[in-house]
Protein backbone atom coordinates (compact mmCIF):
# COMPACT_ATOMS: atom_id res chain seq x y z
CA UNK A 1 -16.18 -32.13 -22.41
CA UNK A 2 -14.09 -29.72 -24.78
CA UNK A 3 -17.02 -27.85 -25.35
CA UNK A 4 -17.58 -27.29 -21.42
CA UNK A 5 -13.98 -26.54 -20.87
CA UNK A 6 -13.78 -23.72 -23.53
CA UNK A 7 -17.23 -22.50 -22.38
CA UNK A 8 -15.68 -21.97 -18.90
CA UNK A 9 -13.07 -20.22 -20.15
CA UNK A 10 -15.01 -17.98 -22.65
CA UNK A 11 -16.72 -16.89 -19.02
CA UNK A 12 -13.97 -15.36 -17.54
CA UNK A 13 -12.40 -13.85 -20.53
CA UNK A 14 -16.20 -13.07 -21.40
CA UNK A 15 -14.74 -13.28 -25.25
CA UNK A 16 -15.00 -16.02 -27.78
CA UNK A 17 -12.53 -18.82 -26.76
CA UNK A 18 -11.60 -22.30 -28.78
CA UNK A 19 -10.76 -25.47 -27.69
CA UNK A 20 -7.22 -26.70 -28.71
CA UNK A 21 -5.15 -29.33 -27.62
CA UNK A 22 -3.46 -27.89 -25.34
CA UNK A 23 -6.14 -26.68 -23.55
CA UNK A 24 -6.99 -29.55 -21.26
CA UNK A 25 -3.62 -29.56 -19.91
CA UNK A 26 -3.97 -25.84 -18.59
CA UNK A 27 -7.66 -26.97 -17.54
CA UNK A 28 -5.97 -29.51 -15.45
CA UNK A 29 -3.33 -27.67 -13.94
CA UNK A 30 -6.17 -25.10 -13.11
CA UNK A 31 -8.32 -27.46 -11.86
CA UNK A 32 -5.30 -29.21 -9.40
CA UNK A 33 -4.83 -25.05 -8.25
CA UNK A 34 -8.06 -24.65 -7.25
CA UNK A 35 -8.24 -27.95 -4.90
CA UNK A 36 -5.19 -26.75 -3.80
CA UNK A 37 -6.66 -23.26 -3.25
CA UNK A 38 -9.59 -24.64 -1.52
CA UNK A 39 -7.61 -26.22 1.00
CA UNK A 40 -5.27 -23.54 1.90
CA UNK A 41 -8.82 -21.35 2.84
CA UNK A 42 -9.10 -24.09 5.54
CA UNK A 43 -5.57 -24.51 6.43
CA UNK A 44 -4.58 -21.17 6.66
CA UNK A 45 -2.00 -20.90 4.54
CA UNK A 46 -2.59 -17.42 3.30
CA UNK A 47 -1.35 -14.59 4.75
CA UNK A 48 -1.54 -10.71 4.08
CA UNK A 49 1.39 -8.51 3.51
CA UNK A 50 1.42 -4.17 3.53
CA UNK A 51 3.62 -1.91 1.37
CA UNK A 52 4.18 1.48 2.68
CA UNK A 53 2.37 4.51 1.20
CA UNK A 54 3.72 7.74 1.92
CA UNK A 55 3.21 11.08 2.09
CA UNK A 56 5.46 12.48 -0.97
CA UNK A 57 5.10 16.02 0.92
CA UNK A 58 6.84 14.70 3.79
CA UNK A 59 8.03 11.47 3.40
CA UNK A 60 5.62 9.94 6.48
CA UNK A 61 3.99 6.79 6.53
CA UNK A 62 0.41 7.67 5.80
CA UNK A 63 -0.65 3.53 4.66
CA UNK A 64 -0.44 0.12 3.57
CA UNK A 65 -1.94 -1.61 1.03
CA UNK A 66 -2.74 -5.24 1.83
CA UNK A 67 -1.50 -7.88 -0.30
CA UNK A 68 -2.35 -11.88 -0.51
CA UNK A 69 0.35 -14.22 -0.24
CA UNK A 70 -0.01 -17.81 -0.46
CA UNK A 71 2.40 -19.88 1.05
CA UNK A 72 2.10 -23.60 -0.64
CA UNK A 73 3.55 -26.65 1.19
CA UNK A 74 4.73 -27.83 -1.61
CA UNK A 75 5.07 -25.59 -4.24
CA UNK A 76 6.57 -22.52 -1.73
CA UNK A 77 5.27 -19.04 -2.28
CA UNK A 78 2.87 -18.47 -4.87
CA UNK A 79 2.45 -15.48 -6.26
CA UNK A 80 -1.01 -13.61 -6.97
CA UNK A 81 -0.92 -13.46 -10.22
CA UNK A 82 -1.15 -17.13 -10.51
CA UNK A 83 -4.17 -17.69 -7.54
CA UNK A 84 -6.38 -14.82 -8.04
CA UNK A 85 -7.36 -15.54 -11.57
CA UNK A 86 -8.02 -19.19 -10.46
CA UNK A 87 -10.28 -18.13 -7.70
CA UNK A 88 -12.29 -15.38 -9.76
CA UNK A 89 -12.83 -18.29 -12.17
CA UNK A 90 -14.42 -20.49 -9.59
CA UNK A 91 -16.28 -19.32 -6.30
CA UNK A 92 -13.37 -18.86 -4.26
CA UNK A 93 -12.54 -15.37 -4.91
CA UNK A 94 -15.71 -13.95 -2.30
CA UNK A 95 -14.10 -15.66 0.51
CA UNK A 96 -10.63 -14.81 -0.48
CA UNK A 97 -11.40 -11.20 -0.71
CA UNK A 98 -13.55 -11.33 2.29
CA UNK A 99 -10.31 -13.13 4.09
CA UNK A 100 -8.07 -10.04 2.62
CA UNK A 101 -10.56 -7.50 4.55
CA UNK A 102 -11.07 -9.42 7.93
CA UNK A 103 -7.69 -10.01 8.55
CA UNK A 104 -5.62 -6.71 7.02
CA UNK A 105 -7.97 -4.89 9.54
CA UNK A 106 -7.83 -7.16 12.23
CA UNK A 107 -3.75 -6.67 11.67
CA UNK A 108 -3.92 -3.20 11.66
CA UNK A 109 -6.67 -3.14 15.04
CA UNK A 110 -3.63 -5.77 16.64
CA UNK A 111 -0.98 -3.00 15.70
CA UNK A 112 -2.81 -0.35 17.55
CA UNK A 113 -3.15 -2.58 20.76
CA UNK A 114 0.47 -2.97 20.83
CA UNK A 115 1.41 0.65 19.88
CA UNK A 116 -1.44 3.25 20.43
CA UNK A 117 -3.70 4.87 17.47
CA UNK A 118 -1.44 5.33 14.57
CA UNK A 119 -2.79 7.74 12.13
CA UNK A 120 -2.63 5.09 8.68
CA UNK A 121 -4.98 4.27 6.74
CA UNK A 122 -5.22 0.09 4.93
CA UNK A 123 -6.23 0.09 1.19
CA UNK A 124 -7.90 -3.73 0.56
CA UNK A 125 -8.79 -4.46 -2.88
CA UNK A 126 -11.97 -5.26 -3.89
CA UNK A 127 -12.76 -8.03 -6.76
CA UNK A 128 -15.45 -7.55 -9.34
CA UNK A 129 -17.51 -11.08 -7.56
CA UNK A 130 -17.56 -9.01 -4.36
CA UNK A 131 -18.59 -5.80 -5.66
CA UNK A 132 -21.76 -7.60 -7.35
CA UNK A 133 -22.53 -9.27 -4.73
CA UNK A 134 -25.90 -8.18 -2.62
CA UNK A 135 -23.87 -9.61 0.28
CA UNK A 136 -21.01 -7.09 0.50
CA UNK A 137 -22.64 -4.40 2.52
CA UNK A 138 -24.03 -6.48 5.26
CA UNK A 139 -20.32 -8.02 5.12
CA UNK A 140 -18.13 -5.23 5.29
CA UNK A 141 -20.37 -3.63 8.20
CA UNK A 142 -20.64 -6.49 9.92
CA UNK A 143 -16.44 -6.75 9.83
CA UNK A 144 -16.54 -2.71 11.17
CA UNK A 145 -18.64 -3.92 14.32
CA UNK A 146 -16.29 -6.90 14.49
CA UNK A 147 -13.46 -5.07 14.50
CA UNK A 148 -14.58 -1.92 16.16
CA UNK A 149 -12.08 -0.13 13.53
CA UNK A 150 -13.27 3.21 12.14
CA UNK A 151 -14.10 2.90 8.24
CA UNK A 152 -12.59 6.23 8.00
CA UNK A 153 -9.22 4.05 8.03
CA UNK A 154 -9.92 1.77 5.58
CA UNK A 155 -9.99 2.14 1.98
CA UNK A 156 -11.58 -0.20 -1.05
CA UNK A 157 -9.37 -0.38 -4.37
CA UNK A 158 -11.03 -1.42 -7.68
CA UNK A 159 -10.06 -1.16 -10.87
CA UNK A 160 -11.83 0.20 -14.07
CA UNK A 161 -12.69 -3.07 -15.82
CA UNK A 162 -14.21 -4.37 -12.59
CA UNK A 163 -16.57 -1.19 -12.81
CA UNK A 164 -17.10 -1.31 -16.17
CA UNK A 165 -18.35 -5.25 -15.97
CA UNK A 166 -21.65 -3.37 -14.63
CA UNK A 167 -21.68 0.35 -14.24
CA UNK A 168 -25.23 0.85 -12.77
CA UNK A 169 -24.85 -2.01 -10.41
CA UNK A 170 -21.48 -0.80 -9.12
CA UNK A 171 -22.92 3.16 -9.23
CA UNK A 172 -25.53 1.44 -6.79
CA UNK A 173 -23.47 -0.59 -4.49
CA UNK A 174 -20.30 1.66 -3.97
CA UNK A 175 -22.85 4.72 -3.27
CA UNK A 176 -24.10 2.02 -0.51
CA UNK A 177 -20.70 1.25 0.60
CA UNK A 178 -19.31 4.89 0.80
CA UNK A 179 -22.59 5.39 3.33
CA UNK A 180 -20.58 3.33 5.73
CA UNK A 181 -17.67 6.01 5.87
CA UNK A 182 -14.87 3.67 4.00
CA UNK A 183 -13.01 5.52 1.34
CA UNK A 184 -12.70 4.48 -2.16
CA UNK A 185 -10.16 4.53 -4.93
CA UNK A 186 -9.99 4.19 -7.97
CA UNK A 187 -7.31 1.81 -8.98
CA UNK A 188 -4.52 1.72 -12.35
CA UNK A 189 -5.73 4.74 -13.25
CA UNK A 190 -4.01 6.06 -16.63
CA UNK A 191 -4.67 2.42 -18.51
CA UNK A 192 -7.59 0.87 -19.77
CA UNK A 193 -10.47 2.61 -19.95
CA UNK A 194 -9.50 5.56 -18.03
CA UNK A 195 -12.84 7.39 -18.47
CA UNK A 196 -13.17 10.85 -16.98
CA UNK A 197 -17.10 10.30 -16.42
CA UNK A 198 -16.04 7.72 -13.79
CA UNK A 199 -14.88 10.37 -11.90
CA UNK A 200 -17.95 12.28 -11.70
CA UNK A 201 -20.57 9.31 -11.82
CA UNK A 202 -19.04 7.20 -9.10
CA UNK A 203 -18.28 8.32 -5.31
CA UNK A 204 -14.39 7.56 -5.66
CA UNK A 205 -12.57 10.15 -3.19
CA UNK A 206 -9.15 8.59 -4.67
CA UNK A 207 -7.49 7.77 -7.65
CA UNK A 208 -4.37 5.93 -8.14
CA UNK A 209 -2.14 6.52 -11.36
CA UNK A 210 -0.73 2.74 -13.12
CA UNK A 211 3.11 2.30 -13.34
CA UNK A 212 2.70 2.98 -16.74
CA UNK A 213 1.50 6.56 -16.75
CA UNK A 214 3.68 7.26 -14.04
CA UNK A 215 7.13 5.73 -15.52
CA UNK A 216 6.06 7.33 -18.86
CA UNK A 217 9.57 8.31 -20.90
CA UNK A 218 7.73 10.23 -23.67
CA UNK A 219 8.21 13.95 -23.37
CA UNK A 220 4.31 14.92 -22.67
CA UNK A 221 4.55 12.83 -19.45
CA UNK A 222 4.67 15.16 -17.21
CA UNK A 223 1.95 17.36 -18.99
CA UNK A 224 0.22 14.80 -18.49
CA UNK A 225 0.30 13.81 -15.09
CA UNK A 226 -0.19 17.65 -13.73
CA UNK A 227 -2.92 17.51 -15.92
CA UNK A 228 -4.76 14.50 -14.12
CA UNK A 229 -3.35 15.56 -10.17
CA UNK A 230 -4.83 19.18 -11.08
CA UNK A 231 -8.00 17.43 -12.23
CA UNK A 232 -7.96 15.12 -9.70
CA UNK A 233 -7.43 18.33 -6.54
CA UNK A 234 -10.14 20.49 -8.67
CA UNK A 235 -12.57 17.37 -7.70
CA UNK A 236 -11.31 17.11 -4.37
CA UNK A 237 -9.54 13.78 -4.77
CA UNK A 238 -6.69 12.82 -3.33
CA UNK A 239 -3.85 11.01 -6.02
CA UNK A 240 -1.50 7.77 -5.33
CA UNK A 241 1.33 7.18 -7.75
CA UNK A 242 2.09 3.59 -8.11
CA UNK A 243 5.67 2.27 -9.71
CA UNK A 244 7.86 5.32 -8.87
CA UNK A 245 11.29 4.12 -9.54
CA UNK A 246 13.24 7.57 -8.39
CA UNK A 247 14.20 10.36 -5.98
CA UNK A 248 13.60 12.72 -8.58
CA UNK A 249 10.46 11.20 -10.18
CA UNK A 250 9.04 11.30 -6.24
CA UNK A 251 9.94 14.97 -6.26
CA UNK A 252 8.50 16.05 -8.97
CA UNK A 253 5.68 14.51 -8.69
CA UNK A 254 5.10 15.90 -5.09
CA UNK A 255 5.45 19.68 -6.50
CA UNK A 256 2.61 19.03 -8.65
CA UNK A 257 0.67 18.32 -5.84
CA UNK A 258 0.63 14.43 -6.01
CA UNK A 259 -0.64 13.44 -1.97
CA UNK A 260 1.34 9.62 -1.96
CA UNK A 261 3.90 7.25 -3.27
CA UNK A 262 3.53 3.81 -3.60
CA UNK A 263 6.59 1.50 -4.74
CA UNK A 264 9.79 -0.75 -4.39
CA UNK A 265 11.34 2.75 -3.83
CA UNK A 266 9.57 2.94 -0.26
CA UNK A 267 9.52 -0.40 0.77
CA UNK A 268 8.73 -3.88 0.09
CA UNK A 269 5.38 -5.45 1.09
CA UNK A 270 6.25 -6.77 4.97
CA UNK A 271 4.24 -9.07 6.91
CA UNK A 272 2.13 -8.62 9.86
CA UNK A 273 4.97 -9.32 12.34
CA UNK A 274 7.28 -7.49 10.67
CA UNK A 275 5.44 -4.21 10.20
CA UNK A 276 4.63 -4.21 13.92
CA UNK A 277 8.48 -4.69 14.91
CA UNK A 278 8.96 -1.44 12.84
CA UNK A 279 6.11 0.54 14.24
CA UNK A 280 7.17 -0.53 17.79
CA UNK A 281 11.08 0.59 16.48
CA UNK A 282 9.90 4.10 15.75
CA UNK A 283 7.94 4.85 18.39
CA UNK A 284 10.50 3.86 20.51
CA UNK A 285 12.64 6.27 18.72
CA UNK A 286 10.16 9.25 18.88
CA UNK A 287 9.57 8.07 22.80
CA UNK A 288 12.99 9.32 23.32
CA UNK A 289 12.97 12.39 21.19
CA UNK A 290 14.86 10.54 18.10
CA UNK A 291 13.43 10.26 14.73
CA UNK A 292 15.11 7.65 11.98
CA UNK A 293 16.24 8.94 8.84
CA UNK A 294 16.95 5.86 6.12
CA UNK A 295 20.10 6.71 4.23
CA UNK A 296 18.88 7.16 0.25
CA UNK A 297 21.75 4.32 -0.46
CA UNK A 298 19.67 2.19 1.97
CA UNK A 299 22.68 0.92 3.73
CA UNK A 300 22.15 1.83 7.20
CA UNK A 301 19.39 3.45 9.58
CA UNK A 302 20.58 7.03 11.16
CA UNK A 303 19.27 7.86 14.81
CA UNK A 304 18.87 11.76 14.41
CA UNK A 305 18.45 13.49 17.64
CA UNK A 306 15.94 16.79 17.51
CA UNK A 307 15.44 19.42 18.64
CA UNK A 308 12.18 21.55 18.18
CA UNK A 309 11.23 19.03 15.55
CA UNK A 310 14.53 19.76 14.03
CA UNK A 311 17.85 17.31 13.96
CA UNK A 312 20.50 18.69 15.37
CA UNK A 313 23.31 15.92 16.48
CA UNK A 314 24.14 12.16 14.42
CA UNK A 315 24.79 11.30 11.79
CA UNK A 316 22.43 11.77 9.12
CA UNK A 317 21.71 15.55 10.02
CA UNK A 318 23.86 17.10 7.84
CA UNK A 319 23.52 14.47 5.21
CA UNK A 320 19.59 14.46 5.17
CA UNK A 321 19.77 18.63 4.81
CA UNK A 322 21.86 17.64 1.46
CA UNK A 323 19.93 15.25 0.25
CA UNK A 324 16.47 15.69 0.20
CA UNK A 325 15.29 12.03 -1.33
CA UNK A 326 12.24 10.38 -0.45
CA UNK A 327 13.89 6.62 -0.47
CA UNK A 328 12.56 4.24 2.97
CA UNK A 329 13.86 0.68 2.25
CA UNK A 330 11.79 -0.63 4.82
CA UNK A 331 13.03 -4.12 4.17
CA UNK A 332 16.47 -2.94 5.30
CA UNK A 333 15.08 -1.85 9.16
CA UNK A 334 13.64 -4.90 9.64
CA UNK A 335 16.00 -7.14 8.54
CA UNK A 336 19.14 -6.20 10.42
CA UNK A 337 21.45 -7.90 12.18
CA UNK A 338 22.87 -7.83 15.39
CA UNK A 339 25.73 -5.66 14.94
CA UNK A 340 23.56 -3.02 12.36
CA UNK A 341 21.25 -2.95 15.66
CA UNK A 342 24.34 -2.03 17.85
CA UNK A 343 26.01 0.38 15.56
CA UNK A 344 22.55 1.97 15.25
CA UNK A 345 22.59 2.13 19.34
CA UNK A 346 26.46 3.51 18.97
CA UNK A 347 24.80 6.16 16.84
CA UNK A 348 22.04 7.10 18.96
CA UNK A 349 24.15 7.34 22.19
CA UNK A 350 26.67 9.70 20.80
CA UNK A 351 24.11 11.64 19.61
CA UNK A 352 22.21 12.27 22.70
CA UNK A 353 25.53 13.39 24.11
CA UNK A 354 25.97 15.82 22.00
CA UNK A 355 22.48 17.05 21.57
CA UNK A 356 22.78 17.29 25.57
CA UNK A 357 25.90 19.73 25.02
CA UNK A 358 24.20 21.46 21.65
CA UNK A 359 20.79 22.26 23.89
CA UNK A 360 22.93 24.10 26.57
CA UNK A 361 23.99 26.58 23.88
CA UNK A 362 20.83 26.41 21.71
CA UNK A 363 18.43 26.65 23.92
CA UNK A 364 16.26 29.14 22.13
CA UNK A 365 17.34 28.31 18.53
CA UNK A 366 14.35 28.95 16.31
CA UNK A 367 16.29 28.29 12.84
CA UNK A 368 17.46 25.16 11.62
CA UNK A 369 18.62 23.46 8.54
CA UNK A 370 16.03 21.38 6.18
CA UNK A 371 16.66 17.93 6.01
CA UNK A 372 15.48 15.31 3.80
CA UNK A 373 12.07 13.33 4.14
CA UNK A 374 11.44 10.87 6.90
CA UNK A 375 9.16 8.28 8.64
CA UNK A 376 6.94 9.94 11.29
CA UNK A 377 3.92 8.78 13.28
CA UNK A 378 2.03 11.41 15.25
């Protein structure tokens, strides 16, 4: 039996592993996960949640990235790190990564109902059991037809060990996949392997650069990233940084031609109900000719009124021409309360009075100030 339990584990780590002691008790706790994991499949107690990508140029939402959450009756919320290593262990993780796919673009096909096309794209990530699998491509077009959402919009995320595992294989089956029309990235770029062959050799039309390269201190970091975006534009690829932690970092990294921005800084990961609220909250506010501008403290949400695409009345128009950040705590717009939501209103009312009296004397203004970045949908 000791043998058996460190010959499972030497299968996932794919390394030689001993047995000690204390082994059986993690074996056990393992074991009690994955009948626990089993049943949540068929309970459905997992759920998806999206961060926000953005476009650094601009600031608009140009994605999500789907993320697993499993909500235990017992235990609470369980984070990913804990279930996903259980499940690529056992034969869980196909289903579970099949789950991610069907329902992040069911969500985003439910979104659309409710609020017209929206011009996002969802990046699912894909596990190194799925990508071997000679099931995978009948899957995900089977889920397209399903869905009837356009592969254009969605986008596969793996990482470099899971294409190292089997290079040839995952040449094969990605070139396979890509003939559907989904996009795929390469994910934590900048760690690992990090080969520049993989670049060339596999059909990868993004790349996404780790935390760690991007939160580098040293003083070649940012030689080093223009380095990799240039690269990464002279191949046609378009570049995600993940882990940006500042206005400035966001900045800079957009000048050297970086397309998105992942992070905390943008927003939290939101659930399904919870994104749609917000996407339903802007294009109510670009219905009536108002675009939101989140304050770079994140303290309050500032109706802007426009004009020509411009803001030119509320609060928030001078300050966003001044400030220039590239902060969007979603996680502030959607939880509000009652009397943020009526201040917000307060704001937007006076501001429509005044644009009213500003259009009367602007009416063929061509020049207006810049103003910081902000959440769009066209």
């Amino acid at each position: 039996r000791h043998a058996q339990i460190a010959l499972k584990k030497a299968k996932f780590t794919k390394s030689f592993e001993l047995y000690t002691p204390g082994t059986v008790d993690t074996a056990r706790r393992r074991f009690s996960m994955e009948t626990d994991l089993r049943r949540a499949i068929e309970r459905k107690e997992l759920t998806m949640a999206y961060q926000p990508i953005v476009k650094l140029a601009n600031g608009e939402i140009a994605g999500f990235e789907a993320l697993m959450r499993w909500d235990h009756p017992k235990r609470g919320s369980i984070p990913p790190s804990e279930f996903i290593p259980i499940a690529e262990m056992s034969d869980l993780i196909e289903p579970l990564g099949m789950f991610a796919l069907e329902r992040s673009t069911s969500d985003l096909m439910d979104w659309e109902r409710q609020t017209g096309e929206l011009p996002v794209f969802l990046s699912v990530n894909l596990s190194s059991a799925q990508l071997i699998s000679s099931e995978i491509y009948n899957d995900v077009r089977a889920m397209l037809a399903k869905t009837q959402c356009d592969p254009k919009r969605i986008k596969l995320e793996l990482t470099e060990s899971v294409v190292m595992e089997n290079p040839e294989q995952a040449r094969l089956m990605l070139e396979k996949l890509k003939e559907t029309g989904i996009s795929l990235a390469l994910d934590d770029f900048g760690t690992g392997y990090s080969s520049l062959a993989y670049l060339t050799r596999f059909p990868f039309d993004t790349i996404k650069l780790d935390k760690a390269l991007v939160c580098d201190q040293s003083e070649k970091r940012s030689i080093l990233l223009k380095s990799v975006v240039a690269m990464a534009r002279g191949l046609e690829m378009q570049v995600v940084a993940e882990g940006i932690e500042t206005d400035q970092d966001a900045a800079e990294l957009a000048k050297m031609g970086c397309d998105f921005g992942q992070s905390f800084l943008f927003g939290p990961p939101l659930g399904s109900d919870s994104v749609l609220r917000l996407l339903k909250e802007l294009q109510a506010e670009l219905g009536t000719a108002t675009e939101v501008i989140i304050s770079s403290a994140g303290r309050e949400i500032l109706p802007v009124t426009t004009l020509d695409g411009q803001p030119v009345a509320g609060p928030g128009a001078d300050r966003g021409a001044e400030r220039g950040g590239v902060r969007a705590p979603w996680h502030r717009a959607v939880q509000r309360d009652r009397r943020q939501i009526g201040k917000a209103r307060d704001h937007r009312r006076k501001a429509f009075d005044r644009a009213g009296q500003m259009r009367a004397h602007r009416a063929g203004a061509t020049e207006h100030r810049p103003f910081g970045m902000q959440h769009r949908f066209h």
